[in-house]
Protein backbone atom coordinates (compact mmCIF):
# COMPACT_ATOMS: atom_id res chain seq x y z
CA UNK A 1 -20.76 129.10 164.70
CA UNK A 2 -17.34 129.38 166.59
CA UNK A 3 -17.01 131.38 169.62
CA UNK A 4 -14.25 133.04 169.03
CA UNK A 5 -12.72 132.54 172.43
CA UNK A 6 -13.11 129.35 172.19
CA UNK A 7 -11.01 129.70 169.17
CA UNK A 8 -8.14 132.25 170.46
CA UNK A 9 -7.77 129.64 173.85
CA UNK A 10 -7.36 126.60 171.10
CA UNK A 11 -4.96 128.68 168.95
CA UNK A 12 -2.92 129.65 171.58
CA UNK A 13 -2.70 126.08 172.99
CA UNK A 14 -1.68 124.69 169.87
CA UNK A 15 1.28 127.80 169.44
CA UNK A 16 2.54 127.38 173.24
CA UNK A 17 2.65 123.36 172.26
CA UNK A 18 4.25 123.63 169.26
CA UNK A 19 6.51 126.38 169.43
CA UNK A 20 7.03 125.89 173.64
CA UNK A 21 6.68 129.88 173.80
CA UNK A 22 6.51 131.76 176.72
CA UNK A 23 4.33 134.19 175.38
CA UNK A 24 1.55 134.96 177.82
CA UNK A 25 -2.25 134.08 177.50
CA UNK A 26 -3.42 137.75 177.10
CA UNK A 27 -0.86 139.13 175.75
CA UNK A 28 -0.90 136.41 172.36
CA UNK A 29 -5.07 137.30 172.94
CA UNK A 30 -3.67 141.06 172.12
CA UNK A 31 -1.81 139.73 169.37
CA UNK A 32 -3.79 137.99 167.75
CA UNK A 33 -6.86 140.65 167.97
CA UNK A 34 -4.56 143.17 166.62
CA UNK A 35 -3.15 141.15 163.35
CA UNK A 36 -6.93 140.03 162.72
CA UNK A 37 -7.64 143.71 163.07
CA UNK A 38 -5.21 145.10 160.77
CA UNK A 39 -5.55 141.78 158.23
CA UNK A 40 -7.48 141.34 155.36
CA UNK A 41 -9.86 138.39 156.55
CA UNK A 42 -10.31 135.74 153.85
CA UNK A 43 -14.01 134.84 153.58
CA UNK A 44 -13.85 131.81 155.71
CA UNK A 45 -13.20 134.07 158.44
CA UNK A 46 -16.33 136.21 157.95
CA UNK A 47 -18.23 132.90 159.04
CA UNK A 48 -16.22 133.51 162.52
CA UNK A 49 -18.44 136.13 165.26
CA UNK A 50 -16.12 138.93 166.15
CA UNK A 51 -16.76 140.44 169.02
């Protein structure tokens, strides 16, 4: 199982490094809560424990 922390921290790593954003920490966290939110989740992502 994935903790999906673990999971937003590596995501967010891999944006800031790729696209050298200045986006904060918590607020791509925010983000990225509210598009999975508001998303239709394929069903990979049901395999992922939302808090």
């Amino acid at each position: 199982m994935i903790d999906y922390e673990d999971f937003k921290r590596g995501l967010y790593e891999y944006f800031v490094g790729k696209y050298k954003n200045k986006l904060s920490e918590d607020m791509f966290a925010k983000l990225l809560d509210v598009s999975i939110k508001y998303s239709k989740p394929a069903k990979n992502w049901k395999k992922l424990k939302l808090s």
